[in-house]
Protein backbone atom coordinates (compact mmCIF):
# COMPACT_ATOMS: atom_id res chain seq x y z
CA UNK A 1 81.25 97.48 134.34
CA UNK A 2 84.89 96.44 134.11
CA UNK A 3 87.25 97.42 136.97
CA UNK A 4 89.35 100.70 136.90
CA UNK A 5 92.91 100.83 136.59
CA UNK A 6 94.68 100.53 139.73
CA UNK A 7 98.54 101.96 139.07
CA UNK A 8 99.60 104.34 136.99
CA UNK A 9 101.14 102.90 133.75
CA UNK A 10 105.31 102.37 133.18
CA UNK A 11 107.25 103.40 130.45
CA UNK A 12 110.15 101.21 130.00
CA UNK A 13 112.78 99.43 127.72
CA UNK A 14 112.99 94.76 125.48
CA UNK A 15 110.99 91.45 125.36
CA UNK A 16 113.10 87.96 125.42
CA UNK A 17 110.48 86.33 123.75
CA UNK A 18 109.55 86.91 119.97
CA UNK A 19 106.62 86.76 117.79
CA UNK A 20 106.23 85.56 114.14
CA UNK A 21 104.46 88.18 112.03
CA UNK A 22 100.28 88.73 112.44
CA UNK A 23 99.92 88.83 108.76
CA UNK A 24 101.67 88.87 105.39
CA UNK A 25 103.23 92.32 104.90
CA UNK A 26 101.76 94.36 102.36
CA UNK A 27 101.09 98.19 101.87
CA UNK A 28 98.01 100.14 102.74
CA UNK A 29 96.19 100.14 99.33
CA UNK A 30 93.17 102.60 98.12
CA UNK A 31 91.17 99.51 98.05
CA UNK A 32 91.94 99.45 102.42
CA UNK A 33 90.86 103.32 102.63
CA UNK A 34 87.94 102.90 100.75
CA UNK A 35 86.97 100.16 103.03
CA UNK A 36 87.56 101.88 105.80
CA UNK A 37 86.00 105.19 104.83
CA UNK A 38 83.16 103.15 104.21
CA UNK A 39 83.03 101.24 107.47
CA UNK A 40 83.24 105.17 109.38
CA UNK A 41 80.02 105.74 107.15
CA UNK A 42 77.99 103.66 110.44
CA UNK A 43 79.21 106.81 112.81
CA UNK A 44 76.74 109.62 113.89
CA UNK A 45 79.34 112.27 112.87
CA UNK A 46 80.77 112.65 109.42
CA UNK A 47 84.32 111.18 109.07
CA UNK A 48 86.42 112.24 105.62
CA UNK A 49 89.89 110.57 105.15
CA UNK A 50 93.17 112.30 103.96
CA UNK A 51 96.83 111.30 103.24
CA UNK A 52 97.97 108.22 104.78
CA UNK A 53 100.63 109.29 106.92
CA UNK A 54 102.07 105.81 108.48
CA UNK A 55 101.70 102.48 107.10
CA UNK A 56 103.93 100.88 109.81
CA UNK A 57 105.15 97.25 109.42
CA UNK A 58 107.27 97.21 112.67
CA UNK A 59 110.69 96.28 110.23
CA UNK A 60 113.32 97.85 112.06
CA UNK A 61 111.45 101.18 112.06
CA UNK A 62 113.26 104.02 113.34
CA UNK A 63 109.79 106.11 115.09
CA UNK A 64 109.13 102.79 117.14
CA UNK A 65 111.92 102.26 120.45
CA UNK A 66 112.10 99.45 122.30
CA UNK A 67 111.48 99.68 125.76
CA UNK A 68 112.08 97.38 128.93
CA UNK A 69 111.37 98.06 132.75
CA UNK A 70 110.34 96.66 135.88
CA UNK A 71 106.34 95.57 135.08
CA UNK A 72 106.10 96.31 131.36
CA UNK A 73 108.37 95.82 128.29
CA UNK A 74 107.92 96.17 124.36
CA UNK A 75 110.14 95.43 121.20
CA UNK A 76 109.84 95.57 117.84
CA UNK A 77 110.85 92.35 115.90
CA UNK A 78 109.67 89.46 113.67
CA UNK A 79 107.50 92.26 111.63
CA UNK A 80 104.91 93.52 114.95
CA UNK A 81 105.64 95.31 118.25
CA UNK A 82 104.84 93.36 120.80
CA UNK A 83 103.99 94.66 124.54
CA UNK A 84 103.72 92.61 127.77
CA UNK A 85 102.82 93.91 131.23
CA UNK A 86 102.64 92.45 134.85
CA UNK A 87 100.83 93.17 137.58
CA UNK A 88 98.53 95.86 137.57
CA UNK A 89 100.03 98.11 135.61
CA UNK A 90 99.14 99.73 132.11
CA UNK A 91 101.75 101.05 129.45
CA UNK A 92 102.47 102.68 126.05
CA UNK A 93 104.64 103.33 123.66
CA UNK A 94 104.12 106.53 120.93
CA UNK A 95 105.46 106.76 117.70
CA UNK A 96 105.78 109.12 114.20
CA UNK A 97 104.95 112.60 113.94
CA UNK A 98 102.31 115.11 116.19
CA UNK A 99 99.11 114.80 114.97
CA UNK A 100 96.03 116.42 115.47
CA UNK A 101 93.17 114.74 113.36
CA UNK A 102 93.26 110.78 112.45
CA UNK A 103 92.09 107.48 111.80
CA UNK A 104 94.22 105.01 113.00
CA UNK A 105 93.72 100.97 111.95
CA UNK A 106 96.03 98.29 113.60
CA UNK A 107 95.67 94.23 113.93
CA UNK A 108 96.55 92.39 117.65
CA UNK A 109 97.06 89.69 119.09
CA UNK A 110 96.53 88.12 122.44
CA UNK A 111 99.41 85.80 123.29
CA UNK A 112 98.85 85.68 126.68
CA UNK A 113 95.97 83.59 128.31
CA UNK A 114 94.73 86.11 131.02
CA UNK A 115 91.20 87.67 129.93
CA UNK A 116 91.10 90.41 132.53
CA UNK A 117 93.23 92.75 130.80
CA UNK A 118 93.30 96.26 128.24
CA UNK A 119 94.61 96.93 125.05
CA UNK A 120 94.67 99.11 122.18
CA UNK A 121 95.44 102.36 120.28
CA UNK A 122 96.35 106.03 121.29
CA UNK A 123 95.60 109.38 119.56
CA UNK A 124 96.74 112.73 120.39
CA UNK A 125 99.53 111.54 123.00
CA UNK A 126 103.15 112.67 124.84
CA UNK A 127 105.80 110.99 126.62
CA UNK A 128 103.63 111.27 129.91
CA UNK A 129 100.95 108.91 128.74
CA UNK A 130 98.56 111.76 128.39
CA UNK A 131 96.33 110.64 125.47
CA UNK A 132 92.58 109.12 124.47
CA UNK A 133 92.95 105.13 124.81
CA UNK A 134 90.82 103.36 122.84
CA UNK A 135 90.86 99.69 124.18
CA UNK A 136 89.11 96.12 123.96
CA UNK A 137 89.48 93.54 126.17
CA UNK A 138 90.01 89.60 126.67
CA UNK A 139 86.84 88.86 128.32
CA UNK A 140 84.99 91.14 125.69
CA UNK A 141 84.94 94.51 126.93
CA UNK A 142 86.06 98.08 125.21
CA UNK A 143 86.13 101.40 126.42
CA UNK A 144 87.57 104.84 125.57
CA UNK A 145 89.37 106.35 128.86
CA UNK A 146 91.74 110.15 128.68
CA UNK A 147 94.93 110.90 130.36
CA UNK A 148 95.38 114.66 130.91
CA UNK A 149 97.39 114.67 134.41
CA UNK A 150 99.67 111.93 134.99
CA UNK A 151 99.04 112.24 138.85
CA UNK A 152 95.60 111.88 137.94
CA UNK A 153 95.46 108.62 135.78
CA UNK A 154 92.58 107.35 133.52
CA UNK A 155 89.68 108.84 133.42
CA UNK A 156 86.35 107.05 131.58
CA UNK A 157 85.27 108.75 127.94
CA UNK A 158 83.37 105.83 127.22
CA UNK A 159 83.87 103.42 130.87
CA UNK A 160 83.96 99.56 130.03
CA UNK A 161 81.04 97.57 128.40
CA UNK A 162 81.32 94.54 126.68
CA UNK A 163 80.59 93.71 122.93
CA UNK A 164 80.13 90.23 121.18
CA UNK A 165 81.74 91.55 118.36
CA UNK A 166 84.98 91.53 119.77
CA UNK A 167 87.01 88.15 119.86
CA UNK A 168 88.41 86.96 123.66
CA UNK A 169 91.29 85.28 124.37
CA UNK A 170 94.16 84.36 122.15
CA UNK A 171 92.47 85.67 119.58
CA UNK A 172 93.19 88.20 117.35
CA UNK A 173 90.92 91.79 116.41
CA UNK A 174 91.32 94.44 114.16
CA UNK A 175 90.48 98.10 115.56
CA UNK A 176 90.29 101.28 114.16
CA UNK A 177 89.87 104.55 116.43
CA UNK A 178 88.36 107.66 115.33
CA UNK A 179 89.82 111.16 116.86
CA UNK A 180 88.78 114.27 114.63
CA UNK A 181 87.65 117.13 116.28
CA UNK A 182 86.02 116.49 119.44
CA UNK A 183 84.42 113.20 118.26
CA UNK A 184 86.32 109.89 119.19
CA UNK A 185 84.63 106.69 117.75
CA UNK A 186 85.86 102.76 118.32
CA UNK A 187 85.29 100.38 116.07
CA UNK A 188 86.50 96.42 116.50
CA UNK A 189 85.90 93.70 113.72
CA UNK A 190 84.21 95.60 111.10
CA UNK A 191 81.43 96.78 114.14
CA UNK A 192 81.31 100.50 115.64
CA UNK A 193 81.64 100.09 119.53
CA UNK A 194 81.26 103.72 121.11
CA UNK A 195 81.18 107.26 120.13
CA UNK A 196 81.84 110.18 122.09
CA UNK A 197 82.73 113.89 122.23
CA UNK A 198 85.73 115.49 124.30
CA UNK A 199 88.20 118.60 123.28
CA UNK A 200 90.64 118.13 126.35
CA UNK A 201 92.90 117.08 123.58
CA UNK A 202 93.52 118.33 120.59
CA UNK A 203 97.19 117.06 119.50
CA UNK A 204 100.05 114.72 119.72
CA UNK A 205 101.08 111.04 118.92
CA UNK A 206 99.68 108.07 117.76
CA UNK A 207 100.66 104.98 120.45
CA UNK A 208 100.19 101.34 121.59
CA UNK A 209 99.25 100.38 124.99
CA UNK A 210 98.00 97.49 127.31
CA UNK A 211 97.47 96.74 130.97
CA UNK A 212 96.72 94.16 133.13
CA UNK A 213 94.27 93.88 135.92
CA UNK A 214 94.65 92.23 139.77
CA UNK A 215 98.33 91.41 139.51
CA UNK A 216 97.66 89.49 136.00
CA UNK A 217 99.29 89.62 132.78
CA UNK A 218 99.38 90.34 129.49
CA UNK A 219 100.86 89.99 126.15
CA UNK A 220 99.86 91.63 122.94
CA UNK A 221 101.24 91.80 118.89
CA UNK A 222 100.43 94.45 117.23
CA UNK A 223 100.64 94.55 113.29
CA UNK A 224 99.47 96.75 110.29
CA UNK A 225 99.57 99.83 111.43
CA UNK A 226 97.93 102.99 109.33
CA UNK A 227 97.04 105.82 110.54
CA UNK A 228 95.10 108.82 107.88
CA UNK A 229 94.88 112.22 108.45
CA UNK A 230 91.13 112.87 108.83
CA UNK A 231 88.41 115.96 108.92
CA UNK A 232 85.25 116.26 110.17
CA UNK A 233 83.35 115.83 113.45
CA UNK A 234 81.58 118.67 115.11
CA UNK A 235 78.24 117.93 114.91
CA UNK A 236 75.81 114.78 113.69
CA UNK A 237 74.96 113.98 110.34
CA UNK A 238 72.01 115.26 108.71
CA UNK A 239 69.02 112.67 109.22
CA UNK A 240 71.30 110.66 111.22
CA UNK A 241 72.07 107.82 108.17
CA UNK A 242 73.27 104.76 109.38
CA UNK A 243 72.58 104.96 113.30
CA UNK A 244 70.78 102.57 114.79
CA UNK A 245 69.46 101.06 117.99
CA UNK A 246 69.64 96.79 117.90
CA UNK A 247 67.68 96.11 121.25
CA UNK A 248 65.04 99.62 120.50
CA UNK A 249 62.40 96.52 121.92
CA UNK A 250 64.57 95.06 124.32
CA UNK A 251 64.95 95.93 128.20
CA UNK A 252 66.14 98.75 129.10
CA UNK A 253 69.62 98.05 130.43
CA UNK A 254 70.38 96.66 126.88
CA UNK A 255 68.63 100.02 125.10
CA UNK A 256 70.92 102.34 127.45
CA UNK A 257 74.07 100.94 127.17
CA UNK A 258 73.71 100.80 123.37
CA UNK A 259 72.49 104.67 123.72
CA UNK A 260 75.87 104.69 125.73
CA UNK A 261 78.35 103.14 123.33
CA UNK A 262 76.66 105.80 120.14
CA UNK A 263 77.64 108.78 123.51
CA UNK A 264 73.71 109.93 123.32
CA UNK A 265 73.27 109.38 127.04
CA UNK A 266 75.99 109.70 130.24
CA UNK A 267 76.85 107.52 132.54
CA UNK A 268 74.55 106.79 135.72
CA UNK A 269 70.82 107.12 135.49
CA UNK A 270 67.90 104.80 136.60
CA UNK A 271 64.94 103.37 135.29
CA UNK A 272 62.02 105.60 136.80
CA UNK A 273 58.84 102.95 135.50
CA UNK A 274 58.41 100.40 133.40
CA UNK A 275 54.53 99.47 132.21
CA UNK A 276 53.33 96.43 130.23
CA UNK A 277 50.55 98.22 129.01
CA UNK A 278 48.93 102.17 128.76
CA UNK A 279 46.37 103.46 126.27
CA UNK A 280 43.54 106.17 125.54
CA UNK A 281 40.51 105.93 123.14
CA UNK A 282 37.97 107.78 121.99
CA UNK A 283 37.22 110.92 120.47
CA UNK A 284 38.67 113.90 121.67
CA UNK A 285 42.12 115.00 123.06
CA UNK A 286 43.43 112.99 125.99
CA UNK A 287 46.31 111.66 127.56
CA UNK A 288 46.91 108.81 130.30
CA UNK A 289 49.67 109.92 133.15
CA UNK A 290 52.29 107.80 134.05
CA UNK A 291 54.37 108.54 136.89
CA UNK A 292 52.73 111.97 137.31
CA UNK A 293 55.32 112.51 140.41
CA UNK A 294 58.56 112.23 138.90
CA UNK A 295 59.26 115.05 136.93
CA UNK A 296 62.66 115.09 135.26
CA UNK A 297 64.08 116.92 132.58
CA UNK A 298 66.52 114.50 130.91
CA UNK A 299 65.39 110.74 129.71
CA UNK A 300 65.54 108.19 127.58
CA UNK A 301 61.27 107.28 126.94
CA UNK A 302 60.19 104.24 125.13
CA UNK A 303 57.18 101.81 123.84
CA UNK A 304 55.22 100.40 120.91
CA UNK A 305 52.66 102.11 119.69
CA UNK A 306 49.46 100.32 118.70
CA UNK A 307 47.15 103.45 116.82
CA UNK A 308 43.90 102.32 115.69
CA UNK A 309 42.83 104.88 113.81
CA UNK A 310 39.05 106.54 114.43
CA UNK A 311 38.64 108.85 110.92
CA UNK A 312 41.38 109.55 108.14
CA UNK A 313 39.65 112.65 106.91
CA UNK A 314 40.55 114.87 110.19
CA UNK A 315 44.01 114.65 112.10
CA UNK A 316 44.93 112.39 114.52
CA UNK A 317 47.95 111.60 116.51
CA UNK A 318 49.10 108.77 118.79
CA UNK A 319 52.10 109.77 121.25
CA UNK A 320 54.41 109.05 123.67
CA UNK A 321 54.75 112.44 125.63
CA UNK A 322 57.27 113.90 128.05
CA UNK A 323 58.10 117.41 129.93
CA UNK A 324 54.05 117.34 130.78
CA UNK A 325 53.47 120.07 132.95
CA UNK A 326 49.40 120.67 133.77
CA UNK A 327 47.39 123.26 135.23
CA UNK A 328 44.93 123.01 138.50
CA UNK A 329 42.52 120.81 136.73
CA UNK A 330 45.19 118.44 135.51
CA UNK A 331 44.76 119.42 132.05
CA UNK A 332 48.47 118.95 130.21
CA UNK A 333 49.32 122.57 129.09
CA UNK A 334 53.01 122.17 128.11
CA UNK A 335 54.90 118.64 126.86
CA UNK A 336 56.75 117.45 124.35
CA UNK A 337 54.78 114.81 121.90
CA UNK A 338 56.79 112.16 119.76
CA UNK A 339 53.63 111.32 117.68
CA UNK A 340 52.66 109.06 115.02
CA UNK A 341 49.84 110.99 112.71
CA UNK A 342 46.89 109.15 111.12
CA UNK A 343 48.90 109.83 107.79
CA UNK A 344 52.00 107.55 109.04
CA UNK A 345 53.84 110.33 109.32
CA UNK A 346 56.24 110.95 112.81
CA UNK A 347 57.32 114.17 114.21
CA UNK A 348 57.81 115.87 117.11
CA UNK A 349 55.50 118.69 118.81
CA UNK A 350 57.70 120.75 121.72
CA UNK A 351 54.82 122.78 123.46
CA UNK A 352 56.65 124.68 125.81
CA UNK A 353 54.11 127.67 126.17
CA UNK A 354 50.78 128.31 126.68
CA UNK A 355 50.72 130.90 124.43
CA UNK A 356 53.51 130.71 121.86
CA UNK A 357 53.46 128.41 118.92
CA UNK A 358 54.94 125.16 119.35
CA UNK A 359 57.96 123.83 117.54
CA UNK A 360 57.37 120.81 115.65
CA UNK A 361 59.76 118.79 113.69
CA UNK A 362 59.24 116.21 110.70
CA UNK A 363 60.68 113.28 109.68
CA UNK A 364 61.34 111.74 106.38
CA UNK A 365 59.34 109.36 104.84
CA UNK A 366 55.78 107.70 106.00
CA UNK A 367 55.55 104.44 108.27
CA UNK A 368 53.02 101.91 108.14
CA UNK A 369 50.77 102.33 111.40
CA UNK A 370 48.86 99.22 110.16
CA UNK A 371 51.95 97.54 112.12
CA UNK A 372 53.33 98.17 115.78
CA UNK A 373 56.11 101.09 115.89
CA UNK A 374 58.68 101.02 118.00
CA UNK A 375 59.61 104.76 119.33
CA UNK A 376 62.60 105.30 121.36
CA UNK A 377 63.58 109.36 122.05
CA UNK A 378 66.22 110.51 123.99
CA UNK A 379 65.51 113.64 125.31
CA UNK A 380 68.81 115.39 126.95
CA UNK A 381 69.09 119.19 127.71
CA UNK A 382 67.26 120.95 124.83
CA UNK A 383 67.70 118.36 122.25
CA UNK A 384 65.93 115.47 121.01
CA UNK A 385 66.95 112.33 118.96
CA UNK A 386 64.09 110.09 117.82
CA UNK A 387 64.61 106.34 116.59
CA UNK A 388 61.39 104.43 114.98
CA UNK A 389 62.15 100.95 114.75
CA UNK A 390 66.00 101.54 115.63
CA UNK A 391 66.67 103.95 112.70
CA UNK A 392 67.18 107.10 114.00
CA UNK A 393 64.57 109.42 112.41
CA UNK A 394 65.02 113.20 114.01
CA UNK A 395 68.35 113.82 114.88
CA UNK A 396 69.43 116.86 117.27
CA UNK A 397 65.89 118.37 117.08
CA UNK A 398 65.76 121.83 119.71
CA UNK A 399 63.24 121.48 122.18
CA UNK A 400 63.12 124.06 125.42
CA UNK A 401 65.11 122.73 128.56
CA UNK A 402 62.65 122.60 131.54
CA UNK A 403 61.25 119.25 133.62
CA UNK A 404 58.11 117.39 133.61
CA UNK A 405 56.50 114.10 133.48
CA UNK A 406 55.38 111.28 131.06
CA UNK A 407 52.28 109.94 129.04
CA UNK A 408 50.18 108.22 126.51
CA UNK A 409 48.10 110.60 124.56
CA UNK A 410 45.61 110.63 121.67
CA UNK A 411 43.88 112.90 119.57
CA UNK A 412 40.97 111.05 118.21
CA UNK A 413 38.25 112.26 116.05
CA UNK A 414 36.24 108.82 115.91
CA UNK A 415 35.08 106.68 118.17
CA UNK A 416 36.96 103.78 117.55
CA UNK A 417 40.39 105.98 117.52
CA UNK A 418 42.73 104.39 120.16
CA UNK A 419 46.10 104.51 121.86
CA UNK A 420 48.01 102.05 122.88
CA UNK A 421 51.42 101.94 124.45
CA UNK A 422 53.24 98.11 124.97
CA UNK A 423 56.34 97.86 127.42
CA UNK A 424 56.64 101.84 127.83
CA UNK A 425 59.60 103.25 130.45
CA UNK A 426 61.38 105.69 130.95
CA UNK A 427 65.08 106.03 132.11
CA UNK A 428 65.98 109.37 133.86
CA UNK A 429 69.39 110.51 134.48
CA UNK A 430 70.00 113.55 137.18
């Protein structure tokens, strides 16, 4: 994880040193909103685009001041605003109209050598540095953080990860930040970084900020500003179109903080087991335990599923299971099943009674069990989101909110009907 911020951030007053212009000047076309609108198309949450509202070239314009104080300074000159800070200190600058719902694109540039440093875009700030920041990094890393109390500082939306997609050192990145509703996205070189959800914030001013980190520096252009009115958020997409997982096969640490950036998971956690191998065959309805004494209620759950099928003219189902609760004789009475039916179809069964009917959920299209399948659910509160081969298939399905533990299990009615779960784990968060 990157470090924290250590001061609060400065707003001052004019930079000695200029900078010649990031790019040829030219205005924000329909050609630049379409390919933005459909860049936002790779977000969980449906993002619509209004009126352009600033298209900000930094020449001589009025709704960006100077500023210069005793860590941090910022002018506006040569056709970009440029903003350097020393020590470790962050700072800002806001600009244009109150605002409630945007996008906001904008090209920088590191000038500065320093890696270990912040900076980025601002929606929905004041003159206090309240705000969301949505900031990359020198040495790689983004994050979203929220100011809401000056005396309290930053506070981690999205805390620091790092991203190959975003260019280090003197380098420069194009970024485009997301705030509509209560979803906040962050996007860097065409790629879409982190998503999240927060309504501590719900209106103000578009800004520029950067920090630096253990009594370092840094020095930033910024160029090209547009920012569009926006609608949407509140809620996913139907399906889930577009999301996906990269490392769904990978280890764990990779899968979570990918889970992390998309804001499907919090922060913290642990992985509970990790086996190479588990599987059931047969004929009949079983299931194979797997860390029978560690119930938990929210996880992330995971494997390949190898399902040899034993007839194709009765049902059958090959599963990953979770929430198992069982009876004296061990039998498993309640769970929730992601399965993989004899037909190729995948689904999920929430069996959260004994005696009521089970909800069960369906997802598009048919996938060829002739083939491994990689499953990857994460299964938070009483919802469910289920990727097959990184694509998310069931998005936001309702399951009932209760604890209990993990499995393979089959429902086979031949004898050669099998099974069998590759590199299956489960993270668990408290």
């Amino acid at each position: 994880m990157k470090r924290a911020f250590l001061l609060a951030g400065l707003i001052a007053l004019l930079l000695a040193s200029l900078t010649p212009a990031l790019a040829q000047k030219k205005q924000v076309s329909s050609a630049d909103a379409d390919a933005v609108a459909e860049l936002l198309a790779a977000g969980s949450t449906t993002v619509t685009l209004g009126d352009l509202v600033m298209d900000e070239r930094f020449n001589n314009s009025p709704d960006w001041e100077d500023f210069e104080g005793d860590h941090s300074s910022g002018v506006q000159a040569d056709g970009v605003y440029r903003i350097s800070v020393n020590g470790s200190y962050y700072t800002w600058q806001t600009g244009g109209d109150s605002l409630t719902d945007v996008v906001i694109q904008a090209e920088t540039q590191q000038n500065s050598k320093v890696l270990n440093n912040s900076y980025g875009v601002i929606c929905r700030g004041d003159g206090d540095g309240n705000g969301y920041f949505f900031q990359i990094a020198g040495d790689g890393f983004f994050s979203i953080f929220k100011q809401t109390d000056p005396d309290e500082g930053l506070v981690p939306v999205v805390d620091w990860e790092t991203s190959k997609f975003i260019n280090q050192g003197r380098d420069n990145n194009h970024i485009i930040a997301v705030c509509v509703s209560d979803y906040l996205a962050l996007y860097a070189n065409g790629r879409l970084l982190a998503e999240a959800n927060d309504s501590d914030l719900d209106e103000g001013f578009v800004g520029l900020t950067a920090g630096a980190f253990d009594d370092g520096n840094v020095d930033v252009s910024f160029d090209n500003l547009a920012v569009w009115e926006a609608s949407g958020g509140k809620g996913s997409k139907n399906g889930g179109a577009n999301l996906r997982v990269e490392h769904y096969n990978g280890e764990p640490d990779a899968v979570i903080a990918e889970l992390r950036q998309l804001g499907l998971v919090p922060k913290g956690g642990s992985l509970l087991f990790q086996e190479d191998r588990a599987f059931f065959n047969g004929q009949g309805n079983f299931f194979t335990p797997l860390a029978r004494r560690s119930p938990n209620t929210n996880i992330v759950m995971a494997g390949e599923l190898n399902f040899s099928i034993g007839n194709l003219d009765e049902y059958e189902q090959c599963s990953l299971t979770a929430r198992i609760g069982t009876n004296a004789a061990g039998d498993a009475t309640t769970y929730v099943d992601v399965v993989l039916t004899n037909a190729g179809e995948l689904g999920v069964i929430d069996r959260f009674s004994e005696r009521a009917d089970a909800n069960i959920g369906l997802a598009d299209g048919v996938y060829d069990i002739s083939q491994p399948v990689h499953l990857l659910f994460v299964l938070i509160g009483d919802r469910i989101n289920v990727f097959a081969n990184g694509e998310l298939a069931l998005a936001d399905f309702a399951v009932e909110e209760r604890a209990g533990t993990y499995g393979i299990s089959l429902i086979g009615k031949g004898p050669r009907a099998q099974c069998e779960g590759k590199n299956v784990w489960v993270y668990q968060f408290g």
